[in-house]
Every structure is written in C-alpha cells, then in structure tokens.
Protein backbone atom coordinates (compact mmCIF):
# COMPACT_ATOMS: atom_id res chain seq x y z
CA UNK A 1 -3.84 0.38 -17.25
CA UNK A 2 -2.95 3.48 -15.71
CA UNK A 3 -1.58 6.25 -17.46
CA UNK A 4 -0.09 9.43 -16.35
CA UNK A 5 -1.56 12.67 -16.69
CA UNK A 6 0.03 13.87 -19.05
CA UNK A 7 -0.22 11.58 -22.02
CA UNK A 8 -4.47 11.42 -21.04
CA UNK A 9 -6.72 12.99 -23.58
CA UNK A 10 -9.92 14.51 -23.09
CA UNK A 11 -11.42 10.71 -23.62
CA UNK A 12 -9.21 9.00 -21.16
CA UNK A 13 -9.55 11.33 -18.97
CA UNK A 14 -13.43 11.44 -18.64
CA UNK A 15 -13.09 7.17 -18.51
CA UNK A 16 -10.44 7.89 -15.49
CA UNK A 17 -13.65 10.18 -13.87
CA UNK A 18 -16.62 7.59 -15.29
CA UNK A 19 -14.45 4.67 -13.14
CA UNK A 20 -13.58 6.73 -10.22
CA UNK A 21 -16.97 7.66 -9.98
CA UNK A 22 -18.32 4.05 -9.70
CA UNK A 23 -15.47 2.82 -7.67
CA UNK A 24 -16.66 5.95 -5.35
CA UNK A 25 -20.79 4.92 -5.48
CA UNK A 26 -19.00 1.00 -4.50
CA UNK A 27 -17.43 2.45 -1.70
CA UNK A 28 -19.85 4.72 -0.27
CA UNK A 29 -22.63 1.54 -0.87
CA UNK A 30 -20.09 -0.60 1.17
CA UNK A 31 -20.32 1.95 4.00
CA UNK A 32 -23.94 2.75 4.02
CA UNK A 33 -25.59 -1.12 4.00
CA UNK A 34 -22.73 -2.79 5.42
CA UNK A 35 -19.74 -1.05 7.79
CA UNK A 36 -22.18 2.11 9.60
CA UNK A 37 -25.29 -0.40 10.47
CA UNK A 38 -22.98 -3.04 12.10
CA UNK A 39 -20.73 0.18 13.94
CA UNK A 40 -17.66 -1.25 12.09
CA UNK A 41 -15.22 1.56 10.58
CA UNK A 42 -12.62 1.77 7.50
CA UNK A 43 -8.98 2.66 8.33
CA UNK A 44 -7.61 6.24 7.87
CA UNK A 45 -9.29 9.30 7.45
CA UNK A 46 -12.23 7.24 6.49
CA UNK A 47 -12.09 5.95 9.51
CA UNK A 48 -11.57 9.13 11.74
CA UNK A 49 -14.79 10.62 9.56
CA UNK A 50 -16.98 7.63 10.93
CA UNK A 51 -15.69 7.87 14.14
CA UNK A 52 -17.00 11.46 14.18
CA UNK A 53 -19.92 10.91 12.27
CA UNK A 54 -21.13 7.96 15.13
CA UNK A 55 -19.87 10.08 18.53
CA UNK A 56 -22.11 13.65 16.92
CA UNK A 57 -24.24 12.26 14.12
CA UNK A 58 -24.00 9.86 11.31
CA UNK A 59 -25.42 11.99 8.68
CA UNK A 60 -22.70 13.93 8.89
CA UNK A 61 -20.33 11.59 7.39
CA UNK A 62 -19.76 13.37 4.15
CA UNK A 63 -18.94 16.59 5.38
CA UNK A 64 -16.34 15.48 7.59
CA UNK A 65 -14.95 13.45 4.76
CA UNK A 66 -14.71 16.58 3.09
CA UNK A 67 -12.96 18.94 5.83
CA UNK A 68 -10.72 15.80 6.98
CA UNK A 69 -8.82 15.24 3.35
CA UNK A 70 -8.87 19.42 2.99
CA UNK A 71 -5.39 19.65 4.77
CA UNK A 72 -3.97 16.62 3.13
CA UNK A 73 -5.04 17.85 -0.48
CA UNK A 74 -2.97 20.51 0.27
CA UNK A 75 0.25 18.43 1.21
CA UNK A 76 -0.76 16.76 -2.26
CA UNK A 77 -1.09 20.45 -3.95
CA UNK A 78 2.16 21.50 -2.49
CA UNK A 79 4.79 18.30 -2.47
CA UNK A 80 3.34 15.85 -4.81
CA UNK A 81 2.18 16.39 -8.78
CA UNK A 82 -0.82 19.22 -9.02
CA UNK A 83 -2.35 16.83 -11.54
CA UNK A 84 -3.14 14.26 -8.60
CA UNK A 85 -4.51 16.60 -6.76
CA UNK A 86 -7.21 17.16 -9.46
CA UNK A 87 -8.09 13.43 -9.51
CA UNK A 88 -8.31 12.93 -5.17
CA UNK A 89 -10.45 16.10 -5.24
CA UNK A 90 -12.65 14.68 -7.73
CA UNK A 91 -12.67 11.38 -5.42
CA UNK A 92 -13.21 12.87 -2.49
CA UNK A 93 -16.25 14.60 -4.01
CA UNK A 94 -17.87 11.81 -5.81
CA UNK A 95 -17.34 9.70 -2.33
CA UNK A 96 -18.99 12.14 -0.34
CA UNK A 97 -21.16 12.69 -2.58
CA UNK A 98 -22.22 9.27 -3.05
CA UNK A 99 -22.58 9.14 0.62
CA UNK A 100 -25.09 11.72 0.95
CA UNK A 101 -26.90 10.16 -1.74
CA UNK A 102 -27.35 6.71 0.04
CA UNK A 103 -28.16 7.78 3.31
CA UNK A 104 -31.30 6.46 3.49
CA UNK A 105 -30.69 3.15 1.90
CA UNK A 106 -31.97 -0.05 3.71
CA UNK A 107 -28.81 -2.03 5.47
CA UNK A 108 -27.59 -5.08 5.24
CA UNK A 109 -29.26 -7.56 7.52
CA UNK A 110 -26.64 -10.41 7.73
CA UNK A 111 -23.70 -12.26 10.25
CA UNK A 112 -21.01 -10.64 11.25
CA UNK A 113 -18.89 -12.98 8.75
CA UNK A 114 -20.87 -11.86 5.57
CA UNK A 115 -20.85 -8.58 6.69
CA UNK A 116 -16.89 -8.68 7.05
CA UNK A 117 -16.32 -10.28 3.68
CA UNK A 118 -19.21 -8.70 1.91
CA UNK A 119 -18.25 -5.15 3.51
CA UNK A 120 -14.72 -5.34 3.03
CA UNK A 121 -14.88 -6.28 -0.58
CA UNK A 122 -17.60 -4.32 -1.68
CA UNK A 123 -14.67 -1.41 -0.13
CA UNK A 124 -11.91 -2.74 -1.67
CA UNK A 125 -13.60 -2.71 -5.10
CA UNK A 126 -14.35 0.72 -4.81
CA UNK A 127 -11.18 1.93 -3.45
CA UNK A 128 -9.09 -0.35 -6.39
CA UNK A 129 -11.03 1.24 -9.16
CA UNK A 130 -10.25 4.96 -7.77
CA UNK A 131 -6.61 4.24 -6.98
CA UNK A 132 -6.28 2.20 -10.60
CA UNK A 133 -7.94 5.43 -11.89
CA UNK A 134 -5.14 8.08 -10.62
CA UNK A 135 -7.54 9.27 -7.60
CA UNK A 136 -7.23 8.29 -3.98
CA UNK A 137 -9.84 8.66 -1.01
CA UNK A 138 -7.35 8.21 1.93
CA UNK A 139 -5.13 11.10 3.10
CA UNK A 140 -2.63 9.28 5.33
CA UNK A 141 -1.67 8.13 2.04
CA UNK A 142 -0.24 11.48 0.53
CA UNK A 143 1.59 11.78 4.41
CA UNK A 144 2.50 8.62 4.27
CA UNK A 145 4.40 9.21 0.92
CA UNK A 146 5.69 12.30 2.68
CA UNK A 147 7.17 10.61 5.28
CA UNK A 148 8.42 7.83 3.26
CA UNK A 149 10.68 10.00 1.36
CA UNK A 150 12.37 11.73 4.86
CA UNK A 151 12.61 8.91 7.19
CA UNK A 152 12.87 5.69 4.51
CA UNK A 153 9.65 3.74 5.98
CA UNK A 154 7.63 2.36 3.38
CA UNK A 155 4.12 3.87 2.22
CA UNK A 156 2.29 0.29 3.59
CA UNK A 157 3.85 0.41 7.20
CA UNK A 158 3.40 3.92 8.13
CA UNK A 159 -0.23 3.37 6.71
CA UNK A 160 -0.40 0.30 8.93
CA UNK A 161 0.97 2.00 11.85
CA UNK A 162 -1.83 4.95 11.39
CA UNK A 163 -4.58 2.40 11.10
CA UNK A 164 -3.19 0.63 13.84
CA UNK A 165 -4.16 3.75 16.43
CA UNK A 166 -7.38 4.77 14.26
CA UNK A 167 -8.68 1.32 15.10
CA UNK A 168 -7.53 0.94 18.83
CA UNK A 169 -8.70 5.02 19.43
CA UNK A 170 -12.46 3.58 17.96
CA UNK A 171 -12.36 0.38 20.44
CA UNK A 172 -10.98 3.12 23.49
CA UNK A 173 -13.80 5.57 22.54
CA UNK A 174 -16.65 3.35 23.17
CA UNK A 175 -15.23 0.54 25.11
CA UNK A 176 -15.65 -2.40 22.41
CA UNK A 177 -12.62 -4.16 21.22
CA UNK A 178 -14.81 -6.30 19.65
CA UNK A 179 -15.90 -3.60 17.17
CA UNK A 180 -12.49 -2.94 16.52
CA UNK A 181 -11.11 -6.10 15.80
CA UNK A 182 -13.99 -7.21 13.56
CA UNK A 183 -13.04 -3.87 11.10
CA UNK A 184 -9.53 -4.50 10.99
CA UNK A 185 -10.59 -7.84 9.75
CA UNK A 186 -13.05 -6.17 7.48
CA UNK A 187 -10.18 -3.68 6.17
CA UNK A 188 -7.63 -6.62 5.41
CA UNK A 189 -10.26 -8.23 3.08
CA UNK A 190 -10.72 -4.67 1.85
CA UNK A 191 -7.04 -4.33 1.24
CA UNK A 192 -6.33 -7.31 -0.57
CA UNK A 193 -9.16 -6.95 -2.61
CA UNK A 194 -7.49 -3.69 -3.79
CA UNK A 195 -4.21 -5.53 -4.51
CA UNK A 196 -6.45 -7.96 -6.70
CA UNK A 197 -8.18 -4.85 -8.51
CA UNK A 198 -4.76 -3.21 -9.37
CA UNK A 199 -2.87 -6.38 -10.46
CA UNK A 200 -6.22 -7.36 -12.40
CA UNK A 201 -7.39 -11.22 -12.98
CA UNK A 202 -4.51 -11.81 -15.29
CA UNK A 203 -1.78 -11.37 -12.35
CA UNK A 204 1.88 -11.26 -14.49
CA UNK A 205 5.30 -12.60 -13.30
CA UNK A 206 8.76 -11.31 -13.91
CA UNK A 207 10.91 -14.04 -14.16
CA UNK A 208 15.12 -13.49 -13.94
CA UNK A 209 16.68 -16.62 -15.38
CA UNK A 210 20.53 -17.39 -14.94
CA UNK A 211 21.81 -20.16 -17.13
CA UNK A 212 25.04 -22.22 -18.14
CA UNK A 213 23.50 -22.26 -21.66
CA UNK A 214 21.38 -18.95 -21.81
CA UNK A 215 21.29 -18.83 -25.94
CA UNK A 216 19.77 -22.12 -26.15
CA UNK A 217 17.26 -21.91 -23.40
CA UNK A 218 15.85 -18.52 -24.65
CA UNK A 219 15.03 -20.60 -27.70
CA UNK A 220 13.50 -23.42 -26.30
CA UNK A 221 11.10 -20.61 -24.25
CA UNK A 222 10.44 -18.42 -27.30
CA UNK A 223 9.57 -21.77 -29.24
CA UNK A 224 7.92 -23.97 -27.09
CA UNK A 225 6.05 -21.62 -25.02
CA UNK A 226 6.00 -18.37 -27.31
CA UNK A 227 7.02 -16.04 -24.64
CA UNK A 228 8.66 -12.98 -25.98
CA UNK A 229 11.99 -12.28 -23.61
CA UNK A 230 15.00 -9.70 -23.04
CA UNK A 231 18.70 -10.92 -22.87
CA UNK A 232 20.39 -8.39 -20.18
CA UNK A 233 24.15 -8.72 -19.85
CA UNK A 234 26.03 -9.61 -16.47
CA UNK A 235 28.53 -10.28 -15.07
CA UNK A 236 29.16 -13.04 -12.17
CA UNK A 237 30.27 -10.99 -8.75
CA UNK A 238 32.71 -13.94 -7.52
CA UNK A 239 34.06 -14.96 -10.90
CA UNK A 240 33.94 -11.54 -13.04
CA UNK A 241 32.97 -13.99 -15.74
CA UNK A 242 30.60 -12.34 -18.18
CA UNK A 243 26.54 -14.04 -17.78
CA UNK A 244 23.74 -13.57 -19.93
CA UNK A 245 20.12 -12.81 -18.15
CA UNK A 246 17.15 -13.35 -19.42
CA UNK A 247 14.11 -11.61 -18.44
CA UNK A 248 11.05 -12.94 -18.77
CA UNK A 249 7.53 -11.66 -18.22
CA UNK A 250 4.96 -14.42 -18.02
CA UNK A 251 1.24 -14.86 -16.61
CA UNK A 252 0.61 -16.69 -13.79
CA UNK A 253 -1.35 -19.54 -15.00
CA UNK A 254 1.45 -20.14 -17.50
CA UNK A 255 4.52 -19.75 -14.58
CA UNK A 256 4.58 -23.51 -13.88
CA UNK A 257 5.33 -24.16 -17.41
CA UNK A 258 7.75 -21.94 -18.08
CA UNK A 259 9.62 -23.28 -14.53
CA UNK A 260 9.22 -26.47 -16.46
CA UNK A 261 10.72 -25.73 -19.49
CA UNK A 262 13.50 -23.75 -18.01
CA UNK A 263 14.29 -26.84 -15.71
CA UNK A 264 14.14 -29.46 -18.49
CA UNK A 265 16.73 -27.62 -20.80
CA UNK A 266 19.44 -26.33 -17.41
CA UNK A 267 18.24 -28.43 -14.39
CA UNK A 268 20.99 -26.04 -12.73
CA UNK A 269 19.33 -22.84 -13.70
CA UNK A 270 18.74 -20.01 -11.44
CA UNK A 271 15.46 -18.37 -11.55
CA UNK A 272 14.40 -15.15 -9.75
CA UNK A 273 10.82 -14.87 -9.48
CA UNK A 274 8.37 -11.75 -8.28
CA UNK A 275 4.83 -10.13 -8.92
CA UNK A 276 4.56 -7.25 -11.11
CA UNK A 277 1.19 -5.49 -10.24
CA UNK A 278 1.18 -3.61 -13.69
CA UNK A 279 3.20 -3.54 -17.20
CA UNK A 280 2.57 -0.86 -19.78
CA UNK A 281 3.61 -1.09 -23.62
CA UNK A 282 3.32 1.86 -25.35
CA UNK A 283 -0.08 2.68 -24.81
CA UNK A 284 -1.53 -0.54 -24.71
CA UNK A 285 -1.67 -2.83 -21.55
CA UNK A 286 1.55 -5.58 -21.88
CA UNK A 287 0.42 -9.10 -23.41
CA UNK A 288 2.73 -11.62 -23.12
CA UNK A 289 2.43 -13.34 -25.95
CA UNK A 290 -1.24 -13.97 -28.35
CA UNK A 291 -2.55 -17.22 -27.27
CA UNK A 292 -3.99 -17.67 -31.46
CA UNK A 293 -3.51 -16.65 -34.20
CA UNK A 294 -0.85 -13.95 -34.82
CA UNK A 295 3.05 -15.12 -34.05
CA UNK A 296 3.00 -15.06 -30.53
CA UNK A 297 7.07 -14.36 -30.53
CA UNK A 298 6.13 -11.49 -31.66
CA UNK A 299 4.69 -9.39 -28.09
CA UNK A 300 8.93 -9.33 -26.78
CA UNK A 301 9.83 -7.98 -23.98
CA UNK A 302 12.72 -5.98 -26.01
C-alpha cells in the first residue's frame, strides 16, 4: 500500500526508505552483473547515464546519474508536491549509491535470453519497490507528468516516445541495432515486471454490473460468494428509466466465479470489467472479503 505523505509517521516513513533502499541495491545489481557487461542500457535518464558512462568511462555511472536527475528534481521541487521530491532524492542517492558500491562485482556470464529476462526483472523489481514506495529513479517521468497536464498525452506514451530516441540515439552512437533492440526487449520485461510489483500477486478487479433484477442479484453475490458490494444509482441514457449499479471489487482468481454467479441469476446482465492496480481502506490495504473465519460480508465496498 502506498500512502501519501502526509498521513506517514516517523515508522512508515523509515519502511518507505528501508524498501526504496533495497528496490535501489535490486536495481543497481541488475545493472552491474547483467545490463553494463552485455552493453545493453535501461530507458530514460538511466539510459542517457549509461550511454555516457560507456562513450567516457563506466565508472562514472553514478555521478552522471546524479547530475542527470538534478534538473528534473527541480521541475519536481517546483510543479509537483515538495514531499516527492524528498523521496526521488533519496532514490536517486541510494541508486547511485548502490552503484558505486557494486562496481567491482563479478558479471553475469549467461545468453543473451537469460540475460534479457534475468536483467530486465531483476530492474523491474527494483524500480516497482521504489515507485510502490513514493520515490522514483527516472526523470522523464516528472516531464512527462509535466507535459501530460499541457498537451493531454498520457504519462506512458510520452515516456515511450522518450525511450523510443534514447534507444535508437544508443544503436546510432555505436553502430549496433542489435544492442538496441535486445534492451528495449530487456526494458519491456522490466516494465511489466513493475506493473506486477505495484498491482502485487493478489491483482483485484472492479466489476460494474447492470441488471433487470439488481436487488436480488446483490444477494445472491453477497451470499454465495461473500463479496462485500456498493449499489450506485443510475439512470438509463435512452430510456431516463432509473437503474441500480452495483460495484463490485473482486480478486482475480475469484472473477470467473463471480461472472458465473452474476450470469446464472440475469443471463442478460451487463458487466463492466477493469484492473485496479491498488485499493486503500482506511489505512489498511482493501480485502475483499475473509476467506475464514470472520463474516466475510462484512469487508463492503460501502
């Protein structure tokens, strides 16, 4: 769960630095035994750093890490919340630090494949805990967000257009495509292992459900499955006839039954489906429902 800054203690916030800071010794491991001995590169300002680092000197790595997020740690300081800015400094730092730490640490001797998967998760792992955490190591990220909110792109294409020219600069620079294809291979499986750190194992649904009968089906779910729900009021845009909603938030393991339930009691429902990469409850982490034990109506939605 992530929390904002605000409602931390002294506690949470020293766990927030305790995970960033092995999500940061991940990453910087990831680089050191498996991306720099096989010339591959991350994406962003990562990337641009190890560019650097390979055309002057690789142990330099760290310290252009450093003066490379300096400007966008500003843009963070200056349009985004202060508090962040405490967290990606303390990233940034614990990254390059980390870095310097391991840089004479024995690489990796596999395939390219292993290397790819191996790298690229080992990455994403580290990144996912930092972002999860309230830090960040990449500072296209805080322009990305900038730009987002003038021109109405989304944070994951400008990032993807960025990455796209960091990558096809590296294979241009020293004449091998093949270098640069085989790390933007090695920074997808780093990105969707992120996704699969910040949604966690336990990956929850919301579920919309429209029904002809929506009293008696949000019985039949609350008793047969246990799922806690929320009954939103509608109204049909064609007929103006009034429509009860229900929302449901379910795990993913458990989705197929619900569908099933749903289906048995109005084989004419509607259902609206999507992934929800993080619920909060108070200050607990949202449980659907207790699998034992304690009523398990009891964990609703409303």
């Amino acid at each position: 769960m992530v929390m904002s800054a605000k409602s931390k203690t002294l506690p949470h916030h020293l766990l927030s630095i305790l995970w960033m800071a092995v999500g940061a010794f991940l990453a910087a491991l990831s680089l050191k035994i498996f991306l720099q001995p096989n010339d591959l590169i991350d994406g962003g300002i990562t990337g641009i750093a190890m560019i650097l680092a390979r055309v002057y000197d690789e142990s330099y790595l760290a310290y252009f890490l450093l003066i490379l997020n300096l400007p966008f740690i500003y843009l963070a300081f200056r349009y985004i919340r202060r508090t962040f800015v405490i967290y990606m400094s303390l990233a940034v730092i614990l990254f390059a630090g980390s870095l310097y730490l391991l840089k004479g640490i024995a690489p990796f001797g596999g395939d390219t494949l292993e290397v790819i998967f191996f790298g690229g998760a080992l990455l994403g792992i580290g990144a996912g805990l930092i972002i999860r955490y309230g830090g960040c190591l990449d500072g296209t990220e805080i322009l990305a967000i900038l730009i987002n909110r003038k021109k109405g792109f989304t944070v994951g294409q400008i990032i993807l257009v960025f990455n796209f020219f960091i990558f096809g600069a590296y294979g241009w620079i020293f004449q091998d495509w093949h270098i640069a294809l085989k790390s933007l291979m090695m920074f997808v499986v780093a990105f969707k292992m992120i996704d699969m750190v910040m949604a966690g194992l336990n990956e929850l649904k919301s579920v919309l459900i429209i029904s002809s009968n929506p009293k008696h089906l949000s019985e039949a779910i609350m008793t047969q499955m246990g799922l806690g729900l929320t009954i939103l009021h509608g109204k049909g845009g064609f007929s103006g006839n009034s429509k009860d909603i229900l929302f449901v938030i379910v795990e993913r393991l458990d989705l197929s039954d619900l569908k099933e339930v749903v289906l048995q009691e109005d084989p004419s429902a509607f259902m609206a489906i999507e992934n929800l990469h993080e619920v909060v409850h108070g200050h607990q982490a949202y449980i659907p429902y207790k699998k034992k034990g304690r009523s398990r109506v009891s964990n609703s939605a409303s």
